[in-house]
Structures are given as C-alpha cells and as structure tokens.
C-alpha atoms as a PDB file:
ATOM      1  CA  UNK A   1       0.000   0.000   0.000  1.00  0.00           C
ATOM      2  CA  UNK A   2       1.363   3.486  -1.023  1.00  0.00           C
ATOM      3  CA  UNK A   3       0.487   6.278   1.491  1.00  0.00           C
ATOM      4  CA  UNK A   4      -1.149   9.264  -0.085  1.00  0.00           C
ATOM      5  CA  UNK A   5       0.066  13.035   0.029  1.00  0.00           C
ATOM      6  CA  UNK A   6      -2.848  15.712   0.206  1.00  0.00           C
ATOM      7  CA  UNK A   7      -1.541  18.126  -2.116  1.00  0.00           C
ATOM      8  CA  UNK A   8      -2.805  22.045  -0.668  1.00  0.00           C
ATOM      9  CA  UNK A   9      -2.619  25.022  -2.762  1.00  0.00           C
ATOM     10  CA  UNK A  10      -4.112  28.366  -1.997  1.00  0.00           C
ATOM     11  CA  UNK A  11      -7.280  27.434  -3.946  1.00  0.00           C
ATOM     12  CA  UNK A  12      -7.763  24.347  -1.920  1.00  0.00           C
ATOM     13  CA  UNK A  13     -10.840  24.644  -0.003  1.00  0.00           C
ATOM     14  CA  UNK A  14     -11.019  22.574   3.355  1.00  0.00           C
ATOM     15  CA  UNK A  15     -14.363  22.383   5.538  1.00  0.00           C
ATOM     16  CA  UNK A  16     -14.235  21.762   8.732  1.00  0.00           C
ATOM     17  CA  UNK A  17     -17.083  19.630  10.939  1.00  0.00           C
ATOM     18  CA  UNK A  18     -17.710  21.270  14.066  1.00  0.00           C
ATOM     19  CA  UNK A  19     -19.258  18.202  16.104  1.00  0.00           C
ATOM     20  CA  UNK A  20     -17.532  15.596  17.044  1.00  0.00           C
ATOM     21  CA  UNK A  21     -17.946  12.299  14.757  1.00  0.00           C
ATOM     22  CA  UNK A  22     -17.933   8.533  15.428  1.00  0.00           C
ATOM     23  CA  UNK A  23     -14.812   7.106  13.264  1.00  0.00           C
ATOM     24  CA  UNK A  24     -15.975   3.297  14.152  1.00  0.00           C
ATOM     25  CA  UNK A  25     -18.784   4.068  11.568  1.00  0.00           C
ATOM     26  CA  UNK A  26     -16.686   4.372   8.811  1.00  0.00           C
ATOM     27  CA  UNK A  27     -16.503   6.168   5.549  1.00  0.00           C
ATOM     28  CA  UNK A  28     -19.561   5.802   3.871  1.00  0.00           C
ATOM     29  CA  UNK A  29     -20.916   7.791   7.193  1.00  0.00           C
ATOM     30  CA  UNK A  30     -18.555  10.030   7.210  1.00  0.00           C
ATOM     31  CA  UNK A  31     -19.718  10.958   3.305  1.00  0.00           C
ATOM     32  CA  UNK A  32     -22.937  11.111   4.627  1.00  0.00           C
ATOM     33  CA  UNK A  33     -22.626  13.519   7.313  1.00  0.00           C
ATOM     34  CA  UNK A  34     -20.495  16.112   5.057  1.00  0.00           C
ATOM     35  CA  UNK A  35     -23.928  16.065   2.949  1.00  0.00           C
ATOM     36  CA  UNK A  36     -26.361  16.005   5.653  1.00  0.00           C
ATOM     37  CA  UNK A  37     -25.057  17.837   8.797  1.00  0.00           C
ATOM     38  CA  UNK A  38     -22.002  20.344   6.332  1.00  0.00           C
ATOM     39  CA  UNK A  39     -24.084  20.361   3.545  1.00  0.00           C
ATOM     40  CA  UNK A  40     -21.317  20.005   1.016  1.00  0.00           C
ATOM     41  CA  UNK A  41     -21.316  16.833  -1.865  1.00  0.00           C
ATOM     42  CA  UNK A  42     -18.245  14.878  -0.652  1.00  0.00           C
ATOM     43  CA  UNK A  43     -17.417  14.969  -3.987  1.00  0.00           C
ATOM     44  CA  UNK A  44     -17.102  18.801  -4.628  1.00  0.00           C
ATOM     45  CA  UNK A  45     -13.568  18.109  -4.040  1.00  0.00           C
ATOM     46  CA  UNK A  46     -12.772  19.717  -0.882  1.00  0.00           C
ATOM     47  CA  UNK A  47     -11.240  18.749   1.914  1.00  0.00           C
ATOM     48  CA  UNK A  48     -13.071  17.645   5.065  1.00  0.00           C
ATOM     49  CA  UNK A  49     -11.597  17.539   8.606  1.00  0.00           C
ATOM     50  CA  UNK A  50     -13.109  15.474  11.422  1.00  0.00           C
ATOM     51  CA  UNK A  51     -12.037  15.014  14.799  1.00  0.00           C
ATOM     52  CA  UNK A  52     -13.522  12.502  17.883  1.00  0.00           C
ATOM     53  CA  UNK A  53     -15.198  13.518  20.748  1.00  0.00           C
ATOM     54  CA  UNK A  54     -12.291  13.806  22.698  1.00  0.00           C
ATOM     55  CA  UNK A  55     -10.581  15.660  20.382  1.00  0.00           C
ATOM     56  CA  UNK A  56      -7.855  13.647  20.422  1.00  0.00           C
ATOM     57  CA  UNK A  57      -8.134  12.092  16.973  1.00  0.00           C
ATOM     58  CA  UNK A  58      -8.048  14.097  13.799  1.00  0.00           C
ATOM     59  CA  UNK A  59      -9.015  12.756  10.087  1.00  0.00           C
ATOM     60  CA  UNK A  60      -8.720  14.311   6.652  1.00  0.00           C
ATOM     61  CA  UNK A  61     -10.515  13.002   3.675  1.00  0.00           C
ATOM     62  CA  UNK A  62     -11.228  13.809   0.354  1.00  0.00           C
ATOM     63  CA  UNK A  63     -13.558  11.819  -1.970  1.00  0.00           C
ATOM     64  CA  UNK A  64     -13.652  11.704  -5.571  1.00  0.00           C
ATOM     65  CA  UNK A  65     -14.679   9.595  -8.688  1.00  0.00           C
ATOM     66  CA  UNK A  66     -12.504   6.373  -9.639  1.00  0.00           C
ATOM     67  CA  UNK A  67     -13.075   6.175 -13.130  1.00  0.00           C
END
C-alpha cells in the first residue's frame, strides 16, 4: 500500500465539521454527514476535517470519482 500526500494550494478549499464524529462508523458515514449535517457533496472536491469527541483524533478526507 502506497500512502497518499494531500496536495494544498491556496485554492484548496477545506471544511471543517464542528461536532464531534464517530470514526468506528466508517466512511460511507462520514460521506454522509459532510452532505447532511455540512451540507457540502463529498465529492465537490474539498477537503473535510473530522475530529472525535475527545478531540484527540483528527481525520482528513477527500472523496472523488474512480473512473
């Protein structure tokens, strides 16, 4: 497996969830909340930050397309 490098350029655009999130619930929720509770598409590209409820814990994610 080949770890990925998030690429940011001033043009990036990163949103950032302000509640807490579960990460034992995966991705697909994760994509789900940036819709529901952000109300961004997961695939507009941007970045998304998440962090736990104890704030220890921090994610980044980006979605996009495989074609």
């Amino acid at each position: 497996m080949v770890p990925l490098m998030l690429q940011i350029n001033s043009t990036t655009r990163i949103a950032l969830a302000i509640n807490p999130v579960d990460f034992r619930k995966g991705i697909d929720t994760l994509a789900a909340y940036c819709l529901k509770q952000i109300g961004i598409d997961p695939f507009s590209g941007r970045l998304f930050a998440f962090r736990n409820r104890a704030g220890r814990r921090t994610t980044i994610c980006q979605w996009h397309i495989a074609v």
